[in-house]
C-alpha atoms as a PDB file:
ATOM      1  CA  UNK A   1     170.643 -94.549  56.932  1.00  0.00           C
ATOM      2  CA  UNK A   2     172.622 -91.187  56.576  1.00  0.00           C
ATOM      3  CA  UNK A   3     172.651 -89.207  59.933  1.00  0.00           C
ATOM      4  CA  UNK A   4     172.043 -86.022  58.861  1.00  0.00           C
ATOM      5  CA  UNK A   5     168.763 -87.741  57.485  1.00  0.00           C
ATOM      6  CA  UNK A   6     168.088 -89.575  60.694  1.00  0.00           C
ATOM      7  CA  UNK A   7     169.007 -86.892  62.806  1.00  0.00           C
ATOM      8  CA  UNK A   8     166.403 -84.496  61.180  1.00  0.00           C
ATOM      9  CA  UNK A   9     163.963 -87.807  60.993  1.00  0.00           C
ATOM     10  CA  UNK A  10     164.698 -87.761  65.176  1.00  0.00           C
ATOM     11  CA  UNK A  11     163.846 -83.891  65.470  1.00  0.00           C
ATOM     12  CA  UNK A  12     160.780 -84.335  62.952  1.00  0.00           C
ATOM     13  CA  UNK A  13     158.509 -87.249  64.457  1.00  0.00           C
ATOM     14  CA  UNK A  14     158.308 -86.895  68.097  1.00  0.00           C
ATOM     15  CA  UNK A  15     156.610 -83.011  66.801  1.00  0.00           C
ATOM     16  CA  UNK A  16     154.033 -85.008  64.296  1.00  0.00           C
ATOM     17  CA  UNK A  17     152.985 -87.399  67.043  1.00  0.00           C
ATOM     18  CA  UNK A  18     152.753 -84.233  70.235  1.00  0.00           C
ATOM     19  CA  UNK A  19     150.617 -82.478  66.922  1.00  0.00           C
ATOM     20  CA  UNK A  20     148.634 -85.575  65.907  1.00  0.00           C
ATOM     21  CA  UNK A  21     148.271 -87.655  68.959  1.00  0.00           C
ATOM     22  CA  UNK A  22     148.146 -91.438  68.761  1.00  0.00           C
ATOM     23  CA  UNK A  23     145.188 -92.090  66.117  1.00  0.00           C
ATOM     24  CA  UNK A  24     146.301 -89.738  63.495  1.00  0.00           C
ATOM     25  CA  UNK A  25     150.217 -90.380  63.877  1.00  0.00           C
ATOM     26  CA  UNK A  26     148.886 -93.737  63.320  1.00  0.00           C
ATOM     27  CA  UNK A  27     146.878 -93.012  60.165  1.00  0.00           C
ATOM     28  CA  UNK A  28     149.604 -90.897  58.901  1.00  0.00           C
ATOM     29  CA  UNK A  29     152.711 -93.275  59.194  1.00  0.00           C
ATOM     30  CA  UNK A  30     149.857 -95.636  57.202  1.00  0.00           C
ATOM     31  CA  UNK A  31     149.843 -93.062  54.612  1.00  0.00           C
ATOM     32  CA  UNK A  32     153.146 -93.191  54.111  1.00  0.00           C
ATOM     33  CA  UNK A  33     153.428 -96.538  54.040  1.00  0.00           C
ATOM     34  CA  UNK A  34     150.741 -96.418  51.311  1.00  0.00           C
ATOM     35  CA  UNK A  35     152.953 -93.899  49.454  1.00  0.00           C
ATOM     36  CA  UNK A  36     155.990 -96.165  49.162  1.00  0.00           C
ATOM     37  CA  UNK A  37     154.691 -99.766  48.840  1.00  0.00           C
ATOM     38  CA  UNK A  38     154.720-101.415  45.463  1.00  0.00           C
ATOM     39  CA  UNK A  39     151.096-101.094  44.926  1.00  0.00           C
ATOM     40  CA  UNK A  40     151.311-105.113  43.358  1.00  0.00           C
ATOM     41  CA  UNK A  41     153.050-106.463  45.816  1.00  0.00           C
ATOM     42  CA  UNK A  42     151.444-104.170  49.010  1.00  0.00           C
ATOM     43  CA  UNK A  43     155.284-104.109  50.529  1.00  0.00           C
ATOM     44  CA  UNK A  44     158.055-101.496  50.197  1.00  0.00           C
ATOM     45  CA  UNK A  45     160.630-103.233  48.946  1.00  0.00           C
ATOM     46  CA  UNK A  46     164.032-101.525  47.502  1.00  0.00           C
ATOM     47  CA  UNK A  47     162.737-100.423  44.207  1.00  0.00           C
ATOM     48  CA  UNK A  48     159.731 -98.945  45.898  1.00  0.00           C
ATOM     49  CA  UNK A  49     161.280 -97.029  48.051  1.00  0.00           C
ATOM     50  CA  UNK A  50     163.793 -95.846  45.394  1.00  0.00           C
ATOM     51  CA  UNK A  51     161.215 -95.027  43.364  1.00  0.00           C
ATOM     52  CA  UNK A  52     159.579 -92.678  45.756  1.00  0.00           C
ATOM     53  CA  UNK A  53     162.496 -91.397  47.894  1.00  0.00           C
ATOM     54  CA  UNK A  54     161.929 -88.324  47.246  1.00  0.00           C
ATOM     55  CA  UNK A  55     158.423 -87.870  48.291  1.00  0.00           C
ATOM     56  CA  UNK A  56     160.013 -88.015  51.929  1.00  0.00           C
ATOM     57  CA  UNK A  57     162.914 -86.351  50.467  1.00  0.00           C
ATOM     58  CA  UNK A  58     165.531 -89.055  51.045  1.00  0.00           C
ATOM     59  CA  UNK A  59     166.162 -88.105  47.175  1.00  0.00           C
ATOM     60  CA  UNK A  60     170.162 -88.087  48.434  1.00  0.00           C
ATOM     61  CA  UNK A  61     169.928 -91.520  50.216  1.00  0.00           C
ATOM     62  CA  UNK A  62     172.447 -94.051  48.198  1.00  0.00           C
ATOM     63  CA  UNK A  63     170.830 -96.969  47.190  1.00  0.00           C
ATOM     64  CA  UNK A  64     173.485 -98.820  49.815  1.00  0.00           C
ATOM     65  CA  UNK A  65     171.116 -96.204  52.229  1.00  0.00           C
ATOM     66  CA  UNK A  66     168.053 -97.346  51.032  1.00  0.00           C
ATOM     67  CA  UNK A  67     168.855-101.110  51.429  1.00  0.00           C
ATOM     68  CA  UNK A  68     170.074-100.833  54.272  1.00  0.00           C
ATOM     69  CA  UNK A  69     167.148 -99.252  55.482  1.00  0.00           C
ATOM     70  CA  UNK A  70     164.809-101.729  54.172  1.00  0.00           C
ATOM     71  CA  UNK A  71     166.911-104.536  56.070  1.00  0.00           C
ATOM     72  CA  UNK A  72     166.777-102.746  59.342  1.00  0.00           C
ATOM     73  CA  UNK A  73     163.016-102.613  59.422  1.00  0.00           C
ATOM     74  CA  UNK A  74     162.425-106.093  57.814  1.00  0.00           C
ATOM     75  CA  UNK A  75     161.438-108.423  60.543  1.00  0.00           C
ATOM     76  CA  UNK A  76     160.581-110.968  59.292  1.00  0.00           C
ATOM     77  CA  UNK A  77     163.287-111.783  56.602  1.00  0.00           C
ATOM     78  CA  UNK A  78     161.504-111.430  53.416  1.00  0.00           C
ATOM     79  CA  UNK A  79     163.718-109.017  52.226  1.00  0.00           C
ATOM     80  CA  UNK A  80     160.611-106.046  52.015  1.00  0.00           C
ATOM     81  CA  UNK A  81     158.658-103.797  54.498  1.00  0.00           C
ATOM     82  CA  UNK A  82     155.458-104.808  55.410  1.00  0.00           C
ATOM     83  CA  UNK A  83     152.869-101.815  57.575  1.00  0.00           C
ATOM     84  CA  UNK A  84     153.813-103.154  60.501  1.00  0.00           C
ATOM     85  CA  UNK A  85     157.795-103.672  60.096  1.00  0.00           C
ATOM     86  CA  UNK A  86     157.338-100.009  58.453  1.00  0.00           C
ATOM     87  CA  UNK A  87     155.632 -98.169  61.509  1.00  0.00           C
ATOM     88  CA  UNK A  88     157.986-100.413  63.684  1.00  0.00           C
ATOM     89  CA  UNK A  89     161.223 -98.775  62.087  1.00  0.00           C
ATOM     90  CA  UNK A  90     159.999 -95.306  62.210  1.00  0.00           C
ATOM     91  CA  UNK A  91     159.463 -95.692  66.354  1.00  0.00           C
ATOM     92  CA  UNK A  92     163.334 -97.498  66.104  1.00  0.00           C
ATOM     93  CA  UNK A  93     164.362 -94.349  64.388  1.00  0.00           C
ATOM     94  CA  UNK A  94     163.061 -92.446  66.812  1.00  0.00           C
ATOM     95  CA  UNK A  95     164.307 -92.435  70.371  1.00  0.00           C
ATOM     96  CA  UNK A  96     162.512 -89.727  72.197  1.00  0.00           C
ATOM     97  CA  UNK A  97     159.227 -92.176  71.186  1.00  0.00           C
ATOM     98  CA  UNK A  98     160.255 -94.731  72.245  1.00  0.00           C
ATOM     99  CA  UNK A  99     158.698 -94.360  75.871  1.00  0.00           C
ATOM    100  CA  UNK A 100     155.153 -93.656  73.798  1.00  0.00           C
ATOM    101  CA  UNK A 101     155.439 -96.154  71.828  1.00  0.00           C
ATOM    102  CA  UNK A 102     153.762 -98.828  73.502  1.00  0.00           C
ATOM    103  CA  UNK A 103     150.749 -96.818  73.964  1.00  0.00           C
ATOM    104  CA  UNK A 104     150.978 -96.154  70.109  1.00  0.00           C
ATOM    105  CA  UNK A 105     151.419 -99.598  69.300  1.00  0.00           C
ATOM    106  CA  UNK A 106     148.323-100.256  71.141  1.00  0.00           C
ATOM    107  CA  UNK A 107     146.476 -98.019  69.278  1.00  0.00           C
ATOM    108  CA  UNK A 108     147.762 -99.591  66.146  1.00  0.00           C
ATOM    109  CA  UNK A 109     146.865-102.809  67.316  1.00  0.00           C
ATOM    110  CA  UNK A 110     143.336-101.718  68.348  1.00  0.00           C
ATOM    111  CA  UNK A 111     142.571-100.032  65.416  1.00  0.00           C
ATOM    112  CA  UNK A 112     143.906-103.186  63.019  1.00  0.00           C
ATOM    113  CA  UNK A 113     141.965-105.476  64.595  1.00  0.00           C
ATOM    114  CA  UNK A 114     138.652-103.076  64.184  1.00  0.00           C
ATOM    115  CA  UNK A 115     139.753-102.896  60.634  1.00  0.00           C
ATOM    116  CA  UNK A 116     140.602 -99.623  60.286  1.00  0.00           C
ATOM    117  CA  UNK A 117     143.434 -98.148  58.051  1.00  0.00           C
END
């Protein structure tokens, strides 16, 4: 991913989740996932995220960017993003959560298993 885009990612999402706290940082990254999955396949895969780069305005990614994005949050190998290798990236990409995230993740968990988002 480019670093100006990262670094502004960085400043951006530690704010959102002090703002939101866990549930609704939660239900928002969930939103976005919603906004860039291919709605037939329920994954963001390359085109997807192409597609709708700009809603997150990554509109100046390269697609080089954008793959390599999608490969750095796919865990499992299946060449797309899936919620949870989504949500997982966007603590990755951001350092100063990293010490929250487990208490996040928890939340995530909890919630998921309720059913909820």
């Amino acid at each position: 991913m480019a670093s100006k885009t990262q670094s502004c990612f960085e400043d951006f999402f530690p704010i959102m989740a002090n703002k939101l706290g866990g549930d609704g940082l939660i239900g928002e990254l969930c939103n976005g996932f919603r906004l860039l999955m291919d709605a037939d396949k329920g994954l963001i895969t390359f085109d997807s995220l192409k597609k709708n780069a700009a809603v997150l305005g990554l509109q100046d990614l390269t697609d080089d960017d954008l793959r390599n994005m999608v490969r750095e949050g796919d865990l499992d190998g299946d060449g797309a993003l899936s919620q949870m290798d989504f949500c997982v990236l966007m603590f990755r990409l951001s350092p100063d959560l990293m010490e929250q995230s487990q208490f996040l993740l928890e939340e995530a968990l909890h919630q998921e298993l309720k059913g909820g988002y």
